[in-house]
Protein backbone atom coordinates (compact mmCIF):
# COMPACT_ATOMS: atom_id res chain seq x y z
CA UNK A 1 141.41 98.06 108.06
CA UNK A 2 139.79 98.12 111.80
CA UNK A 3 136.13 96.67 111.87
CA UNK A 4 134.61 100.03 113.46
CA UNK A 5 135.51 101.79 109.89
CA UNK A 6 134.60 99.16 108.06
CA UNK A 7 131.22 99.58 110.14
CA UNK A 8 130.71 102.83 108.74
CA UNK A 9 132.20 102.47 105.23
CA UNK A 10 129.70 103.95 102.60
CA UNK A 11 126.44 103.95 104.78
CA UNK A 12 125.45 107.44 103.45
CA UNK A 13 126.47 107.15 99.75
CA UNK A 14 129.07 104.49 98.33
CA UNK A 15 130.01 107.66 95.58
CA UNK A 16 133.63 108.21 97.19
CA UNK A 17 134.15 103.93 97.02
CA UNK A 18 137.49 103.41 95.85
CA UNK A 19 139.00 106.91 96.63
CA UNK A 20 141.82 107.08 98.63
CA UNK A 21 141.91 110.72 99.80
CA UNK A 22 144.92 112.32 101.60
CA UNK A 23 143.50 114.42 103.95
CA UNK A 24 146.00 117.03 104.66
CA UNK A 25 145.37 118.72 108.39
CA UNK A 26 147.52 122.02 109.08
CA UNK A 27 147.98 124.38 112.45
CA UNK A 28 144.88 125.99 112.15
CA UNK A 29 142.72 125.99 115.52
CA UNK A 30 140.06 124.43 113.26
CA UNK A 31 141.93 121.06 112.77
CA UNK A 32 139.47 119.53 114.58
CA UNK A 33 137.30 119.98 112.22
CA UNK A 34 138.84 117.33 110.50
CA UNK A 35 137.50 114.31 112.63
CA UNK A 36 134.29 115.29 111.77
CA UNK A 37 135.33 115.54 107.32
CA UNK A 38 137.48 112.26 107.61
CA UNK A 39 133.89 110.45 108.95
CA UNK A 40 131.38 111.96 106.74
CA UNK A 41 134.39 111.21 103.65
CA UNK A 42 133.88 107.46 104.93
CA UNK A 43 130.68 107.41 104.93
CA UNK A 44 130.60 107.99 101.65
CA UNK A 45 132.80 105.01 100.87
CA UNK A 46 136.29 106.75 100.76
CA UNK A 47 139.32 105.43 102.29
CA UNK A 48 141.26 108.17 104.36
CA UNK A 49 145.14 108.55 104.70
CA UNK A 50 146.10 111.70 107.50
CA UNK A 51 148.84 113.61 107.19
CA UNK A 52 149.74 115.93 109.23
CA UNK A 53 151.95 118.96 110.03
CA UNK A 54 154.40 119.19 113.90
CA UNK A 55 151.43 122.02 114.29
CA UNK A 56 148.87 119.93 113.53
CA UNK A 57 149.68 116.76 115.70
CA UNK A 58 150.18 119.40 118.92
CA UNK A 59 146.43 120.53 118.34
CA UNK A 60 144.75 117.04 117.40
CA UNK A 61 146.33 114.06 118.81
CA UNK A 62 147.76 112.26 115.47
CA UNK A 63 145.77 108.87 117.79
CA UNK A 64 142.64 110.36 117.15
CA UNK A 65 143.12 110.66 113.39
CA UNK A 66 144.13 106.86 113.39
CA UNK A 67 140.45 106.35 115.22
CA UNK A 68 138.83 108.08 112.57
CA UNK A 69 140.19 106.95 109.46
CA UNK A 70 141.53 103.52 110.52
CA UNK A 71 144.92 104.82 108.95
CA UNK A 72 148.16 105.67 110.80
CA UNK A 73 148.78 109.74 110.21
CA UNK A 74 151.80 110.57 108.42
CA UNK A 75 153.68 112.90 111.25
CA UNK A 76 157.17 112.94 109.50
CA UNK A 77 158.70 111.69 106.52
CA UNK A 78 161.42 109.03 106.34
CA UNK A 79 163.16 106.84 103.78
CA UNK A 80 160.08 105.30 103.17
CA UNK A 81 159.18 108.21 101.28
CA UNK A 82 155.74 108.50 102.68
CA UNK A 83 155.00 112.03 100.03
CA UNK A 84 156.08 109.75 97.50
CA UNK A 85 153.88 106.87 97.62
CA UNK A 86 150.60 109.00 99.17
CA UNK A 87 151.10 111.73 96.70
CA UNK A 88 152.51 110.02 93.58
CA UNK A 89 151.19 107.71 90.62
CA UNK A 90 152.02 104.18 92.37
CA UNK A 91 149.75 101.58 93.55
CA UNK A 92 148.01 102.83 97.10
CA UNK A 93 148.48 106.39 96.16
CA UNK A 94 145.44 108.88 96.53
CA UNK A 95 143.43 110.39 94.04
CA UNK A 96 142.24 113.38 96.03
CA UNK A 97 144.74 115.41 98.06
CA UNK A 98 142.34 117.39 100.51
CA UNK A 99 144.59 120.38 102.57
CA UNK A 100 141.67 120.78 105.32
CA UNK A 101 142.13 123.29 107.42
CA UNK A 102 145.03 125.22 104.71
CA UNK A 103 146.81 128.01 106.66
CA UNK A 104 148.37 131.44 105.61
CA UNK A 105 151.78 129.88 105.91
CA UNK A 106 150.76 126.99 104.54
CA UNK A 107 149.07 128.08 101.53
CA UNK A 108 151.79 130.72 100.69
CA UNK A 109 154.57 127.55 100.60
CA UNK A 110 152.22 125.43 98.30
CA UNK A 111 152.53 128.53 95.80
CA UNK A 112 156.16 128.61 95.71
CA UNK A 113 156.27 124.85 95.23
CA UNK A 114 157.88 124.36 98.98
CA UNK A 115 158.26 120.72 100.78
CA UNK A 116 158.99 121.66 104.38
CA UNK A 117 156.69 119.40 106.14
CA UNK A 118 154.44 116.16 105.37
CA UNK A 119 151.30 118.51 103.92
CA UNK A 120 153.30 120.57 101.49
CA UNK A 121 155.55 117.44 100.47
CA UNK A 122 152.58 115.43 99.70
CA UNK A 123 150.85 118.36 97.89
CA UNK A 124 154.30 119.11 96.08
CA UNK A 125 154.30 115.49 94.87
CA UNK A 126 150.64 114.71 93.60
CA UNK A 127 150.69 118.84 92.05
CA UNK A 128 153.70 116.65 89.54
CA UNK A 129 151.86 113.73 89.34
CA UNK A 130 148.58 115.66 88.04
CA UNK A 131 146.20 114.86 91.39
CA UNK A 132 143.33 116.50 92.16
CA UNK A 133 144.25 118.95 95.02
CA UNK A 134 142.06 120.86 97.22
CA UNK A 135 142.64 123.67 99.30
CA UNK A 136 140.27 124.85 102.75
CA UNK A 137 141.88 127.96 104.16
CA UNK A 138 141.05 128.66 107.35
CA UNK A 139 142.56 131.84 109.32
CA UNK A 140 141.72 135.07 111.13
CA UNK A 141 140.28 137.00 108.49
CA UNK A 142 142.96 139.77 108.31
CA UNK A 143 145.30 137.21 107.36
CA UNK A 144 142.94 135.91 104.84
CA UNK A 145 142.75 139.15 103.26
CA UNK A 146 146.38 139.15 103.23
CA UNK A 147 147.18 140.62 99.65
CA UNK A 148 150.01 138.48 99.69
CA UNK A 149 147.53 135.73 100.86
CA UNK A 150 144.83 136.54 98.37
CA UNK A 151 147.72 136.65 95.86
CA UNK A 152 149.11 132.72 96.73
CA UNK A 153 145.20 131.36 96.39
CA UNK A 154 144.97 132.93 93.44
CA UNK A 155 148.37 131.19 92.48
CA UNK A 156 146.83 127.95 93.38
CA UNK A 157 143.55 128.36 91.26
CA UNK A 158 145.67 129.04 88.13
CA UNK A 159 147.60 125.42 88.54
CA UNK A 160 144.78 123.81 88.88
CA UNK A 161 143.96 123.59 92.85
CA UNK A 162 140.24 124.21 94.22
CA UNK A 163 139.56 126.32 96.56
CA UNK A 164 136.58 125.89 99.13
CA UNK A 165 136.08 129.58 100.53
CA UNK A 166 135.68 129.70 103.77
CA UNK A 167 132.80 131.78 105.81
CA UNK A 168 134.01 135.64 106.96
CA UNK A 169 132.66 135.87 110.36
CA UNK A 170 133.00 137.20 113.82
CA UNK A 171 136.62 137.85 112.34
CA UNK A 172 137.06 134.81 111.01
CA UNK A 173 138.14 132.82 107.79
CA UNK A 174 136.08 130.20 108.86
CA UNK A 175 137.00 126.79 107.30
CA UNK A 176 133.56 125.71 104.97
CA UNK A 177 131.35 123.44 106.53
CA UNK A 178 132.20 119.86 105.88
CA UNK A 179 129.56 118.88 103.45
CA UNK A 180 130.80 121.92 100.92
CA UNK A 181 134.50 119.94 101.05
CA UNK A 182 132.57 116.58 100.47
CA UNK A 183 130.64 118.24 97.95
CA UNK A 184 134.44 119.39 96.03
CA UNK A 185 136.01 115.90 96.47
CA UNK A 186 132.84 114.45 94.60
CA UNK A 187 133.22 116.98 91.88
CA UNK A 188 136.88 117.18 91.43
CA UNK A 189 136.08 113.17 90.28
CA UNK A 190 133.14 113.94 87.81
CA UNK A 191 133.32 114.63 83.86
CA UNK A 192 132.45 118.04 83.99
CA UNK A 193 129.15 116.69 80.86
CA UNK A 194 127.01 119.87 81.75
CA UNK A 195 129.94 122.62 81.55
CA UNK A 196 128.51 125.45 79.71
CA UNK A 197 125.10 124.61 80.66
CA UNK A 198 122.63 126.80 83.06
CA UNK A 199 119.55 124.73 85.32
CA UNK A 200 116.92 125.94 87.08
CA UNK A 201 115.60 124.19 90.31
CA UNK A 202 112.84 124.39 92.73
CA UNK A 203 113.10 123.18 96.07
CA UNK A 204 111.43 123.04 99.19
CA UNK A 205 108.04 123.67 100.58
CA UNK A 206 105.90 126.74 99.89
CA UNK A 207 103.26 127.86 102.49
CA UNK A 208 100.14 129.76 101.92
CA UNK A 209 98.91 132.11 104.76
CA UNK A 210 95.38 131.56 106.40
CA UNK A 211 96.35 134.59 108.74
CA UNK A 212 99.47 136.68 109.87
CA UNK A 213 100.05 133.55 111.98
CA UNK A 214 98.69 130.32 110.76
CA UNK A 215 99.61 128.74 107.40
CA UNK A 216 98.84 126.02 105.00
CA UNK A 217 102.09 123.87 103.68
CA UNK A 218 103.83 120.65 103.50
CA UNK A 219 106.39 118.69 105.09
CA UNK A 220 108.90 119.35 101.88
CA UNK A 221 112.26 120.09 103.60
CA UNK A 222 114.50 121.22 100.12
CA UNK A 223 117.17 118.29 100.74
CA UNK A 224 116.53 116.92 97.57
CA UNK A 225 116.68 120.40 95.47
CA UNK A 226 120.02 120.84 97.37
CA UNK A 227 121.30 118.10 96.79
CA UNK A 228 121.02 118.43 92.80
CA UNK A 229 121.64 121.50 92.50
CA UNK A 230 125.15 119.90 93.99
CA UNK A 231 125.29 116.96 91.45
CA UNK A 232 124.49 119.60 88.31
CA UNK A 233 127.24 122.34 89.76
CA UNK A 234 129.46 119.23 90.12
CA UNK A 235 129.00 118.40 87.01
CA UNK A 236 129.68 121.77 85.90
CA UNK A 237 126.77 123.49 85.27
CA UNK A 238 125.77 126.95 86.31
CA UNK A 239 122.66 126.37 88.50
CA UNK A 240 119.79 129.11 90.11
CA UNK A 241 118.11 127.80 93.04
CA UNK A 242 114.38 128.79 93.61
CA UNK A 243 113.35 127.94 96.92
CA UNK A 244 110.37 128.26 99.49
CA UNK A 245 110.81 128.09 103.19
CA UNK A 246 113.66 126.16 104.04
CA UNK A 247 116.60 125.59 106.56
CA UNK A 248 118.33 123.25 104.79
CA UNK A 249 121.73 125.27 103.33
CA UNK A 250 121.79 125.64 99.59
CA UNK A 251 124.95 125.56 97.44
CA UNK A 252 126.74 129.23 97.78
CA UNK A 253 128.12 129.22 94.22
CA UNK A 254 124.52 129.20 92.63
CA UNK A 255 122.06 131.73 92.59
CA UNK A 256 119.52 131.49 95.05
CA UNK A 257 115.96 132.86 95.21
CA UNK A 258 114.13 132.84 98.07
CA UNK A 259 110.24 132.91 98.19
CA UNK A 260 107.07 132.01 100.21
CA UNK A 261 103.64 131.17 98.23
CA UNK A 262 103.21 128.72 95.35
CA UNK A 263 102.35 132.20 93.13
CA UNK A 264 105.85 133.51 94.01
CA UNK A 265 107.56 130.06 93.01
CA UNK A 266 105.82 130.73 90.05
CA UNK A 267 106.78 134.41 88.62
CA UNK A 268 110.54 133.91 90.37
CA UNK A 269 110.30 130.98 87.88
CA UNK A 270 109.01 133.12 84.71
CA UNK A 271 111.33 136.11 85.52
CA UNK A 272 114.22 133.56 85.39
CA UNK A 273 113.65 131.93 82.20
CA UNK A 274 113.49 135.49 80.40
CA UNK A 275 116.34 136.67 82.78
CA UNK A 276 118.90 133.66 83.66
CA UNK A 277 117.71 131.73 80.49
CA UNK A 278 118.05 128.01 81.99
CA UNK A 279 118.69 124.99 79.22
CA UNK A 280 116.70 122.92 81.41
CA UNK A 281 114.80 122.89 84.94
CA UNK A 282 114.65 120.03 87.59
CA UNK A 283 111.43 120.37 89.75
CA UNK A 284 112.05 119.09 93.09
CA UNK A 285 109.39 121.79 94.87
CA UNK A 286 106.75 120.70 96.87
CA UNK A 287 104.67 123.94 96.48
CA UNK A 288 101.13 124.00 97.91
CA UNK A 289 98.37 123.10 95.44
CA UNK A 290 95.89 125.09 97.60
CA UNK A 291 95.52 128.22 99.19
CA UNK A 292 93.05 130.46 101.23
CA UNK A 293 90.51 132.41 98.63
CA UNK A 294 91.24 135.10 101.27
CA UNK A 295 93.74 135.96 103.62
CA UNK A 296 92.61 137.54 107.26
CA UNK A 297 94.18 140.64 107.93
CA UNK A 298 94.59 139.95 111.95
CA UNK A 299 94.87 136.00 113.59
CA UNK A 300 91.80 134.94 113.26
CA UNK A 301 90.03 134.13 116.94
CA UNK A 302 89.60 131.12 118.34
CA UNK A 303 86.99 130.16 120.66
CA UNK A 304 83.95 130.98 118.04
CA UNK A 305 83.87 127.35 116.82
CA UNK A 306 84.33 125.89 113.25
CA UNK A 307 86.11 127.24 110.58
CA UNK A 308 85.26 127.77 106.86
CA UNK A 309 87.64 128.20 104.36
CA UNK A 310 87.59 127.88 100.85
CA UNK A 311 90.84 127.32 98.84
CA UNK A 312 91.54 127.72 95.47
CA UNK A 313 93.72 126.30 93.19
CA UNK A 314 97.77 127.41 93.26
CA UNK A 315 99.43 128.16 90.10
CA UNK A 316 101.42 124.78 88.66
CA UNK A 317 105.09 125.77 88.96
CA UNK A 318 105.77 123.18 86.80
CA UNK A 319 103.67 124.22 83.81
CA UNK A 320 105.08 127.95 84.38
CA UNK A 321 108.25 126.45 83.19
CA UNK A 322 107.76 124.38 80.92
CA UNK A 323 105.18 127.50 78.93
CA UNK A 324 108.86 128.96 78.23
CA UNK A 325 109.51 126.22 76.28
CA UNK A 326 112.35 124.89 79.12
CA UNK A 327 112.97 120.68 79.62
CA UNK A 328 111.82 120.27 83.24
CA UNK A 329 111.79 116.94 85.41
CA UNK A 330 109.38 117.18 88.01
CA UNK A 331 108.66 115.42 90.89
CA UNK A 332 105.05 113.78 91.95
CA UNK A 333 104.33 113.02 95.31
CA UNK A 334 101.97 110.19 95.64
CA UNK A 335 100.42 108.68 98.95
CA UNK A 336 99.84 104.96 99.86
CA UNK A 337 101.09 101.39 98.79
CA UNK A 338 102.17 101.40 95.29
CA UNK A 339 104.60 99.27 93.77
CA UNK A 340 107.02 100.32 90.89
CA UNK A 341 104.63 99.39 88.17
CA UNK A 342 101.89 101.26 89.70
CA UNK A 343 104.18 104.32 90.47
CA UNK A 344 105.49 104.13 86.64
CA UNK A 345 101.76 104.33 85.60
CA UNK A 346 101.04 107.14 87.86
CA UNK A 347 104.40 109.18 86.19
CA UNK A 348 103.01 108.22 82.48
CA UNK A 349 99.65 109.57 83.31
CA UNK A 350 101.33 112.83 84.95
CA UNK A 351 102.98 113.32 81.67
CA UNK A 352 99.88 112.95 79.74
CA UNK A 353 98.93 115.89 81.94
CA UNK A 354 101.62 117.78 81.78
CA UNK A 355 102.73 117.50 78.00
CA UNK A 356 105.55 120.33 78.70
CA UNK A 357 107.34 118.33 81.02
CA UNK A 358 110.45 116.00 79.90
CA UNK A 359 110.16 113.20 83.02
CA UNK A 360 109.16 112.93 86.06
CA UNK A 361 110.13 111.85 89.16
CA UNK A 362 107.62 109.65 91.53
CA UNK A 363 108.17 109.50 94.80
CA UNK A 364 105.86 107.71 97.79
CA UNK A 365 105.71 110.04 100.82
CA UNK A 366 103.68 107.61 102.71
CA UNK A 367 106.41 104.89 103.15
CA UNK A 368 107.92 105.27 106.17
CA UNK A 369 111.28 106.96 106.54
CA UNK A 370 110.98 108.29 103.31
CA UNK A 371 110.19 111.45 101.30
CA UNK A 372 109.48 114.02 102.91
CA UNK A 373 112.24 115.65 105.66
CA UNK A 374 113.62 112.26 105.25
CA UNK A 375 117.12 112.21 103.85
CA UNK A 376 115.77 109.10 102.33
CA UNK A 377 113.64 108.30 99.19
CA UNK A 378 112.75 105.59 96.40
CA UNK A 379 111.65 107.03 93.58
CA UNK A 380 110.69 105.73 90.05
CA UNK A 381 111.65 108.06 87.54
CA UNK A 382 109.44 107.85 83.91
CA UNK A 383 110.16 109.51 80.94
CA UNK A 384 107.67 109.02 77.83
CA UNK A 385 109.75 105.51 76.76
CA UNK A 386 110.78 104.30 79.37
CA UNK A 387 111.18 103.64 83.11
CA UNK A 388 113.25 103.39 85.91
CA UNK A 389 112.60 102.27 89.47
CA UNK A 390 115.32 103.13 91.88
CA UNK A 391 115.72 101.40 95.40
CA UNK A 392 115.75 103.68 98.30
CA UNK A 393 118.30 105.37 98.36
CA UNK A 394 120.24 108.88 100.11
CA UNK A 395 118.96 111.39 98.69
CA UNK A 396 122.32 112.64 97.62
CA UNK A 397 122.96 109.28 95.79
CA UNK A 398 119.38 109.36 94.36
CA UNK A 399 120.91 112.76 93.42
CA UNK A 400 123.19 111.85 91.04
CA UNK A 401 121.30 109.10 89.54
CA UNK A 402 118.42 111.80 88.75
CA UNK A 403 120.90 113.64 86.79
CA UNK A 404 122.36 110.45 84.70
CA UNK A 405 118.83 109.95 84.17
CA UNK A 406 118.78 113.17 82.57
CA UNK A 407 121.64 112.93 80.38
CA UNK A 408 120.02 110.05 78.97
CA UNK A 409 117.71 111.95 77.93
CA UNK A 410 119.77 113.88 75.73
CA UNK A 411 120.45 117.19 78.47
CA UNK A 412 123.55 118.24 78.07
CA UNK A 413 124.36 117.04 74.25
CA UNK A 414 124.91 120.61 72.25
């Protein structure tokens, strides 16, 4: 393997290490796309194969693929029976077939079990062998609406495939953002251990409004409540998503609230336990624990010197969940040096304050390149027996080890 891929090899996550994924690149004028998924698929330790159709190669040089991956494309097939030994059960075959961008034509000859070129012979193979397949149309949206179209995808989904919709715009089947496809690889590989199950998160910051202008809130960027409401979905639970001001995309197959003040977190929070009825909630918010006893009508004026304000306290989001009798982990944000043991103490006294809560997750914002609007964090996570310090980490990985966390907890067991 060339030394610039082994450069970038798993410095995100390592939770692809030891996947060989074929990534299957069609005639769609978003192949080059693909660059772009076959580097973020390394960097989270997977090993990349192309393979790609005549259409393909004539719209992304095959040479460029080889940069990316470190892996010569397959172009054609030949006695070596290249389909065979990607797509198949030998040694060196991949687990995940990826068809990224999938076209109409494409698409239509997976449903009829066709081998015409390198991307349907592969995908003909591993669909026998009993691979994980996944499918990324991509196509002017006419064609996407195709009933003949909508008719083959829906051909696929009964055998088995996934399919990552893509965005309708500007006319467009746009193929999904790369981070949805990482986001299907990584799930196509998990036990689904939460199927049947419903979570309720909190993410991001919440503001609190001083004037029509001028607000009061906290660095709290929602990466981390993205990123498990990922890892639960993954693992295939149905997940809502309550979430304060935010830019950061949240998973489209969940249900997504959107709010503003701490108070709104709150009641979006009640109205969900009665309404979505959650088996458990992960806390990630970073609500404000303050805000303005009054709010100005008109920007206040400047110019007139200082500034009083008195702020009262915010409702605890936290507490309005767990009052429904729901299992929440919740996060606590704590500022200067600490060390694990000291962080561990701070979660154990947390849950002597909040008795509803299950765990809790401690986090030091102070440490730099950490917390928050990092993608970074190091968290110690305490339940009431035990806990467990974590090393920084992504906060996708951290992610996923939040969730086994909760399993060990007993979440998920019926």
């Amino acid at each position: 393997m060339p030394a610039h891929i082994d450069h970038i090899r798993g410095t995100i996550t390592k939770m692809l290490s030891g996947t060989r994924i074929a990534l299957c690149v069609t005639g769609s004028s978003a192949a080059y796309r693909s660059v772009d998924l076959a580097r973020l698929l390394i960097r989270h330790g997977a090993d990349v194969v192309p393979v790609m159709t005549g259409a393909a190669a004539g719209l992304v040089g095959p040479e460029l693929l080889r940069w990316a991956t470190g892996n010569r494309p397959v172009t054609e097939l030949t006695g070596e029976l290249e389909h065979v030994e990607l797509g198949g059960d030998g040694p060196g075959s991949a687990s995940v077939i990826v068809v990224a961008p999938a076209t109409a034509t494409t698409i239509s000859e997976i449903a009829v079990g066709g081998a015409s070129n390198p991307v349907t012979a592969v995908v003909n193979v591993a669909l026998g062998a009993g691979k994980r397949v996944i499918v990324v149309p991509a196509m002017h949206e006419q064609m996407y609406r195709n009933p003949a179209v909508v008719r083959a995808l829906g051909e696929l989904e009964s055998i088995g495939i996934s399919i990552v919709r893509p965005s309708l715009e500007e006319g467009k089947a746009k193929m999904a953002p790369a981070e949805e496809i990482l986001e299907s690889v990584i799930a196509s590989l998990r036990p689904k251990s939460l199927r049947g199950m419903k979570a309720l998160v909190t993410a991001g910051p919440t503001l609190e409004r001083l004037d029509p202008i001028r607000v009061i809130t906290n660095g709290g960027s929602g990466k981390t409540g993205a990123y498990v409401a990922w890892e639960l979905m993954d693992r295939g639970a149905e997940v809502a998503v309550i979430v304060g001001p935010s830019d950061v995309r949240m998973p489209r197959e969940a249900r997504v609230i959107r709010v503003e003040t701490t108070e709104e977190m709150a009641a979006a929070a009640t109205r969900l336990i009665d309404d979505f009825r959650p088996d458990f909630a992960v806390a990630t918010a970073s609500p404000a624990d303050f805000r303005p006893e009054r709010t100005a009508e008109g920007k206040i004026p400047t110019g007139n010197g200082p500034l009083d304000v008195r702020l009262v306290p915010t409702p605890k989001v936290v507490d309005a969940i767990s009052s429904g009798g729901i299992p929440v982990l919740a996060f606590r944000a704590i500022h200067g040096h600490m060390d694990d043991e000291e962080m561990a103490l701070e979660g154990r006294n947390y849950l002597r304050e909040h008795p509803g809560a299950l765990a809790v997750a401690v986090n030091n914002v102070s440490e730099k390149g950490m917390g928050f609007g990092s993608d970074y964090n190091r968290i110690v996570l305490v339940s009431r027996d035990r806990a467990e310090p974590l090393p920084p980490l992504h906060k996708r990985a951290m992610a996923a080890h939040l969730v086994d966390f909760l399993e060990s907890l007993g979440i998920g067991r019926r």
